[in-house]
N, C-alpha and C. Protein backbone atom coordinates (compact mmCIF):
# COMPACT_ATOMS: atom_id res chain seq x y z
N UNK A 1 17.16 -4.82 0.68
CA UNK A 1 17.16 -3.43 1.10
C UNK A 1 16.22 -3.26 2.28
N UNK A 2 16.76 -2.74 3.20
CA UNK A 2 15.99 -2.10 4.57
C UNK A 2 14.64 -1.13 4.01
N UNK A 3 13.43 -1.69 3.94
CA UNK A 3 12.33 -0.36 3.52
C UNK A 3 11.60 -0.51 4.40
N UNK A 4 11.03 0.55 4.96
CA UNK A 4 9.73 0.26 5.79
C UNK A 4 8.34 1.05 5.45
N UNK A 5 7.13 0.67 5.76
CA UNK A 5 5.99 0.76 5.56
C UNK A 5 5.33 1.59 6.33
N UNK A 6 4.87 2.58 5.91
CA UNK A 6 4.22 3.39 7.18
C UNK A 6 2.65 3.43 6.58
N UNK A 7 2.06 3.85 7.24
CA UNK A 7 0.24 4.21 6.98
C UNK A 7 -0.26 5.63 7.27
N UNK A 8 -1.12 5.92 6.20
CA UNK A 8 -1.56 6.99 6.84
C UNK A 8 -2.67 6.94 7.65
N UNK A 9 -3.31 7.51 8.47
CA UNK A 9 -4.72 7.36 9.56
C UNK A 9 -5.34 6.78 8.36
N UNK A 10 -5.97 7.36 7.42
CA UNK A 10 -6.99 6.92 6.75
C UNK A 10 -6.39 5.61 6.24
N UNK A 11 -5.54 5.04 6.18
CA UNK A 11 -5.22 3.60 5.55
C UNK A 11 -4.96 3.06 6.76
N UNK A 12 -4.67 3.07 7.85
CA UNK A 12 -4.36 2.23 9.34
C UNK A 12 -6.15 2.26 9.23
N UNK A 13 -7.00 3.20 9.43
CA UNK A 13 -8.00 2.33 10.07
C UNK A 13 -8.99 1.26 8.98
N UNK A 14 -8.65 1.40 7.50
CA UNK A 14 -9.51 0.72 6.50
C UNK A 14 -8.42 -0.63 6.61
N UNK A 15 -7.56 -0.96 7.13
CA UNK A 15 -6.55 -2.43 7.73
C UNK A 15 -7.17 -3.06 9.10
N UNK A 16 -7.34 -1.73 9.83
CA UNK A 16 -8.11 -1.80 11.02
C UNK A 16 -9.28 -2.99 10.92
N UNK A 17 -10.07 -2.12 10.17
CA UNK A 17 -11.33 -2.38 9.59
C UNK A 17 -11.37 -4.29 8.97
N UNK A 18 -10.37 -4.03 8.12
CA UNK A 18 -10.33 -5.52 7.70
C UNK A 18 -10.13 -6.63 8.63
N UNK A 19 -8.85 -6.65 9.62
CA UNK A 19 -8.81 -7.21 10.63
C UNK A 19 -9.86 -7.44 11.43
N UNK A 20 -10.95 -6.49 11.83
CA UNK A 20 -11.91 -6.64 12.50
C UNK A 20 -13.21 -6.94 12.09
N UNK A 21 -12.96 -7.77 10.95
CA UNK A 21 -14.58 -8.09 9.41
C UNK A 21 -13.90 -9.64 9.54
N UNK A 22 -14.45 -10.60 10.46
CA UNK A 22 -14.18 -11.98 10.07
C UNK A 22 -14.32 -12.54 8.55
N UNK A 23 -15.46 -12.09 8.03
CA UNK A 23 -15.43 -12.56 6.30
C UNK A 23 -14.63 -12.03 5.99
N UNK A 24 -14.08 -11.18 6.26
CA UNK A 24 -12.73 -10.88 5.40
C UNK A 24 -11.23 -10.84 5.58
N UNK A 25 -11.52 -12.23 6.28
CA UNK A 25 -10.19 -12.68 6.15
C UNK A 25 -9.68 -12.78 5.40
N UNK A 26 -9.96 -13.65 3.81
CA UNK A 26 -9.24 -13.71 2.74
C UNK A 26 -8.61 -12.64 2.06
N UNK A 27 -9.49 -11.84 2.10
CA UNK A 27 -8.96 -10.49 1.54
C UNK A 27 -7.64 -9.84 2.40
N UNK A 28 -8.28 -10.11 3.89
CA UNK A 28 -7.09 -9.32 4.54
C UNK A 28 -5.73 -10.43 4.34
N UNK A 29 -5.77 -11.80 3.92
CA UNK A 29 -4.22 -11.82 3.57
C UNK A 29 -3.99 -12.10 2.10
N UNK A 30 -4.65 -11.65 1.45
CA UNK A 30 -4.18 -10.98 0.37
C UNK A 30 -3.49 -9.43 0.24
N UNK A 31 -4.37 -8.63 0.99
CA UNK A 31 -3.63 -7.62 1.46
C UNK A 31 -2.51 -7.60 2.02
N UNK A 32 -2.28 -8.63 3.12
CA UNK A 32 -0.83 -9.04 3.96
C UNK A 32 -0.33 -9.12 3.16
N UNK A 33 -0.18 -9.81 2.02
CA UNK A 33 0.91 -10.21 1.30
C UNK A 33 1.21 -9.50 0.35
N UNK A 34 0.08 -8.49 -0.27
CA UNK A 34 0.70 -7.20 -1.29
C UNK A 34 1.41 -6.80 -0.47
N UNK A 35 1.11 -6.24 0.70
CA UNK A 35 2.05 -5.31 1.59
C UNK A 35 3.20 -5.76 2.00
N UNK A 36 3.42 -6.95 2.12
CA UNK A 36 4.86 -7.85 1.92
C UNK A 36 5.96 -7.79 0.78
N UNK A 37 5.24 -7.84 -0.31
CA UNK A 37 5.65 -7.20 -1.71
C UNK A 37 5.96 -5.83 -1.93
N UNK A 38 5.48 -4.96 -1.13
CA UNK A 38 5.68 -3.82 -1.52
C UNK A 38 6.70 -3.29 -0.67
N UNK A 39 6.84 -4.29 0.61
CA UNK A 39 7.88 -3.68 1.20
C UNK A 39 9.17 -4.39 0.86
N UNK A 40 8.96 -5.77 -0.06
CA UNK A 40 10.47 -6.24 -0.13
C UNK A 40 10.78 -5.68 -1.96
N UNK A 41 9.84 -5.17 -2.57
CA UNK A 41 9.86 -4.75 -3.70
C UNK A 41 8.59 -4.12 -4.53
N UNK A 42 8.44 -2.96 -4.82
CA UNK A 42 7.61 -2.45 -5.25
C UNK A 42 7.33 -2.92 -6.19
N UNK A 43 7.84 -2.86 -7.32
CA UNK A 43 8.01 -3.53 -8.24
C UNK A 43 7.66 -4.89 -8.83
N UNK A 44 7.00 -5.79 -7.77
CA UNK A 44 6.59 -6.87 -8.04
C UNK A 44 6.15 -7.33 -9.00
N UNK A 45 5.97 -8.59 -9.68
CA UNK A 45 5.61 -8.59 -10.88
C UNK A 45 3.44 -8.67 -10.45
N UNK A 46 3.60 -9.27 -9.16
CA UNK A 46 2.09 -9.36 -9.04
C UNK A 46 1.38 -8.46 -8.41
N UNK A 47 1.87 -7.98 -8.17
CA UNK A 47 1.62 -6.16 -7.98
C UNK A 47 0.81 -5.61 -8.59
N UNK A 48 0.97 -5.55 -10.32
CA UNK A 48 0.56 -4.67 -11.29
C UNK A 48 0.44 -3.18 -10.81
N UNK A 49 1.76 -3.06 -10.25
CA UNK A 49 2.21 -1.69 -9.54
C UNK A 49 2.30 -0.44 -10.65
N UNK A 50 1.45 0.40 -10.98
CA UNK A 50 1.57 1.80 -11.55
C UNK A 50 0.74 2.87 -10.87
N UNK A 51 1.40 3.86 -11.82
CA UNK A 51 1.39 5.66 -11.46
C UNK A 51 -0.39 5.66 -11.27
N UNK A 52 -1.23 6.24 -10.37
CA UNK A 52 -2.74 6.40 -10.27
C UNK A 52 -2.33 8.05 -10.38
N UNK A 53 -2.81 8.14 -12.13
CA UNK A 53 -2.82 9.56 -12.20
C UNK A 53 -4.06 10.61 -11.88
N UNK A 54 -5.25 10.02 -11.26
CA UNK A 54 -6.34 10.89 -10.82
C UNK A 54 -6.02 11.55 -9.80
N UNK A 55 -5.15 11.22 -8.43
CA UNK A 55 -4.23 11.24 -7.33
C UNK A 55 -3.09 11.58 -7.56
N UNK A 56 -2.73 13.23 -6.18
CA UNK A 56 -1.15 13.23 -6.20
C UNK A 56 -1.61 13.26 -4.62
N UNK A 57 -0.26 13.31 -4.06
CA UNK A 57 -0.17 13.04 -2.16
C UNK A 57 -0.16 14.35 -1.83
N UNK A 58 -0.13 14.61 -1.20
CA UNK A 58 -0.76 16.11 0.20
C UNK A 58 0.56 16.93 -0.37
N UNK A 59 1.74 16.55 -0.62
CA UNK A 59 2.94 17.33 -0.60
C UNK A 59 3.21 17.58 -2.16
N UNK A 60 2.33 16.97 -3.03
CA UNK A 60 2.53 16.58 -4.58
C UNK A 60 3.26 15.14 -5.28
N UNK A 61 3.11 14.23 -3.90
CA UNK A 61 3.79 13.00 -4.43
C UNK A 61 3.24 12.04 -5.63
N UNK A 62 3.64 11.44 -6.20
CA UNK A 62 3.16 10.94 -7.27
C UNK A 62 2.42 9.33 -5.89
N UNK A 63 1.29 9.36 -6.69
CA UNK A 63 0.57 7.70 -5.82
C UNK A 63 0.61 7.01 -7.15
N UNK A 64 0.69 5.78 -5.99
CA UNK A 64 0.75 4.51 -7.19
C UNK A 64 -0.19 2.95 -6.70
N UNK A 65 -0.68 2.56 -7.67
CA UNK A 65 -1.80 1.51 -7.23
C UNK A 65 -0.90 0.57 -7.56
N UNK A 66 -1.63 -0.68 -6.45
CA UNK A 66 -0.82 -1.95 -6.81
C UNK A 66 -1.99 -2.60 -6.15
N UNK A 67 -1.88 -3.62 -7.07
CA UNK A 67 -3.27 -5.43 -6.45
C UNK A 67 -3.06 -6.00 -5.70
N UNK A 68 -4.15 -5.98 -4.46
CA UNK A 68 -4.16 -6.81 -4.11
C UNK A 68 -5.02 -8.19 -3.95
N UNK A 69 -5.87 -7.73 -5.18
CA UNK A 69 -6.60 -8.81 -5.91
C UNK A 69 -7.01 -8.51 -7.28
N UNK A 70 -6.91 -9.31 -7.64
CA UNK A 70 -7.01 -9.30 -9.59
C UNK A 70 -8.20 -10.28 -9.89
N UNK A 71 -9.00 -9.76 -11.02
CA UNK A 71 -10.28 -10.65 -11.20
C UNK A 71 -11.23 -11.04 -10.35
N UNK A 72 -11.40 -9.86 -9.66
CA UNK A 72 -12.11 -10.32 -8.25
C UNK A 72 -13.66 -8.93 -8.65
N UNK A 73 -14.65 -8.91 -8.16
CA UNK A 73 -15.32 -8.04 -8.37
C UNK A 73 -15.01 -7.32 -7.08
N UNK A 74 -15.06 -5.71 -6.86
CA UNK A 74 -14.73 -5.23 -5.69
C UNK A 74 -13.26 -5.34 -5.76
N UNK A 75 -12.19 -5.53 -6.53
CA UNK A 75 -10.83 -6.15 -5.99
C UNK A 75 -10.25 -5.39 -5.03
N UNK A 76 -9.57 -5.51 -4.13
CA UNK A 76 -8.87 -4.51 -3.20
C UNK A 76 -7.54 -4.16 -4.13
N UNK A 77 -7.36 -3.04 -3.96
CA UNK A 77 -6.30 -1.85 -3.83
C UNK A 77 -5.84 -1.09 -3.12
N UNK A 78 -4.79 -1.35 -3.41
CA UNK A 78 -3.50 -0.20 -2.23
C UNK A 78 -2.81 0.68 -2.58
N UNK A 79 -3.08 2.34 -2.38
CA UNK A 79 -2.97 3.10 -3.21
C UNK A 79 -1.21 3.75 -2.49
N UNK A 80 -0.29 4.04 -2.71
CA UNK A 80 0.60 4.46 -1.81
C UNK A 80 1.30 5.73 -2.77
N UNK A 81 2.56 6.10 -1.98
CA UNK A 81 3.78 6.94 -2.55
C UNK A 81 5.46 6.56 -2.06
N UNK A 82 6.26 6.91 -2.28
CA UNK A 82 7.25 6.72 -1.96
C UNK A 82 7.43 7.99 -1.16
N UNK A 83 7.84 7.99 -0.13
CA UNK A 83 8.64 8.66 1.12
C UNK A 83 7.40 8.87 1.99
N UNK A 84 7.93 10.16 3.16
CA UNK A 84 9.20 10.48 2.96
C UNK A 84 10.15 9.64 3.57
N UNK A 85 11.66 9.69 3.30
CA UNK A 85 12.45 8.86 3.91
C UNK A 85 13.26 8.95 4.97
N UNK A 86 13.47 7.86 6.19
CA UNK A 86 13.60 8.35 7.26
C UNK A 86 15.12 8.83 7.28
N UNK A 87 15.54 9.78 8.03
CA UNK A 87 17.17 9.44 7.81
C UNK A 87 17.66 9.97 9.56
N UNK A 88 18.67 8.80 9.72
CA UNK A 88 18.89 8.69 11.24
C UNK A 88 20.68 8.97 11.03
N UNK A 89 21.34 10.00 11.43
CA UNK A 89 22.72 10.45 10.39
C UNK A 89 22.95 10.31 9.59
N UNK A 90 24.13 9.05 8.95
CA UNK A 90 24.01 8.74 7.73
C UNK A 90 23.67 7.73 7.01
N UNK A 91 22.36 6.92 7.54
CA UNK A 91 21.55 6.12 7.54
C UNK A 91 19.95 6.69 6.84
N UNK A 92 20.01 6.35 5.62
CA UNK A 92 18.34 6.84 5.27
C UNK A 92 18.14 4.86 5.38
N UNK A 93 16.98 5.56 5.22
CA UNK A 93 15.68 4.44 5.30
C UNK A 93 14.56 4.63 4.48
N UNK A 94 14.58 3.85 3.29
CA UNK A 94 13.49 3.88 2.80
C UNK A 94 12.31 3.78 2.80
N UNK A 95 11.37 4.98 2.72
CA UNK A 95 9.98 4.51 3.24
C UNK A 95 9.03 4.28 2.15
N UNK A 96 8.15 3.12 2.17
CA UNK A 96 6.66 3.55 1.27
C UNK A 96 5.41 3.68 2.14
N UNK A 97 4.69 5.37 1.92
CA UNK A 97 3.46 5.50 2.83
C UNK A 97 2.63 4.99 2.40
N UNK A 98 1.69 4.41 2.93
CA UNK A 98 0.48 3.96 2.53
C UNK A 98 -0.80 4.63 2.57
N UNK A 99 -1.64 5.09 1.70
CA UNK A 99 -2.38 6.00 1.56
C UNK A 99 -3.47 5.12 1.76
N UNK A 100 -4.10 4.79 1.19
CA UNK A 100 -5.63 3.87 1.32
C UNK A 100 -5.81 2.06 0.60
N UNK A 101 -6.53 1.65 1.32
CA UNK A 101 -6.41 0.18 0.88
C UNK A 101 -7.79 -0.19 0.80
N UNK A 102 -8.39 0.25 -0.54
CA UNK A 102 -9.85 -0.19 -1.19
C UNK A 102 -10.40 -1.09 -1.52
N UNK A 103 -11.27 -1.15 -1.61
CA UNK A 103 -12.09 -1.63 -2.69
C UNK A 103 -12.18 -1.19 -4.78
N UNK A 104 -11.71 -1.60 -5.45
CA UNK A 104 -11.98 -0.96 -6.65
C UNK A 104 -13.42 -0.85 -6.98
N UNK A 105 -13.82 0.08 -7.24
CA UNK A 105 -14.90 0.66 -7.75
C UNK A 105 -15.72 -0.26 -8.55
């Protein structure tokens, strides 16, 4: 399926950010590769993709966390929503926005 990935400011510049932190390279392709997953399937099994019910999106979207590191202290997380979706006539395009890409608490 055709999906594409968009960011919001506040998640483009904490990617930003990673890219530009040499120690954290590892992390940043761990991140690459959740975000690979999430765009060829949300659903991933290594994902551990669910509903983050403390969070809804600006419009009332439901957000959803997915790993991009597990057993890690600090693990990064990528918090997103589904849409909105693009539609070019009768062509939609699935989008997932990307809301923020953390640190876990």
């Amino acid at each position: 399926m055709d999906r594409k990935i968009k960011f919001t400011p506040t998640a483009d510049k904490q990617l930003t950010a990673l890219e530009g932190t040499p120690s954290k390279a590892a992390v940043l392709a761990q991140v690459r590769k959740a975000l690979g997953y999430l765009e060829l399937d949300p659903h991933h099994p290594s994902l551990h993709a669910h509903e983050f019910l403390s969070l809804t999106g600006v419009h009332g979207e439901k957000i959803f966390e997915a790993y991009a590191q597990n057993n890690t202290p600090g693990a990064y997380r990528i918090f997103w929503h589904y849409g909105p979706d693009e539609i070019m006539g009768k062509k939609r395009t699935p989008v997932i926005t990307i809301v923020a890409i953390t640190p876990h608490p």
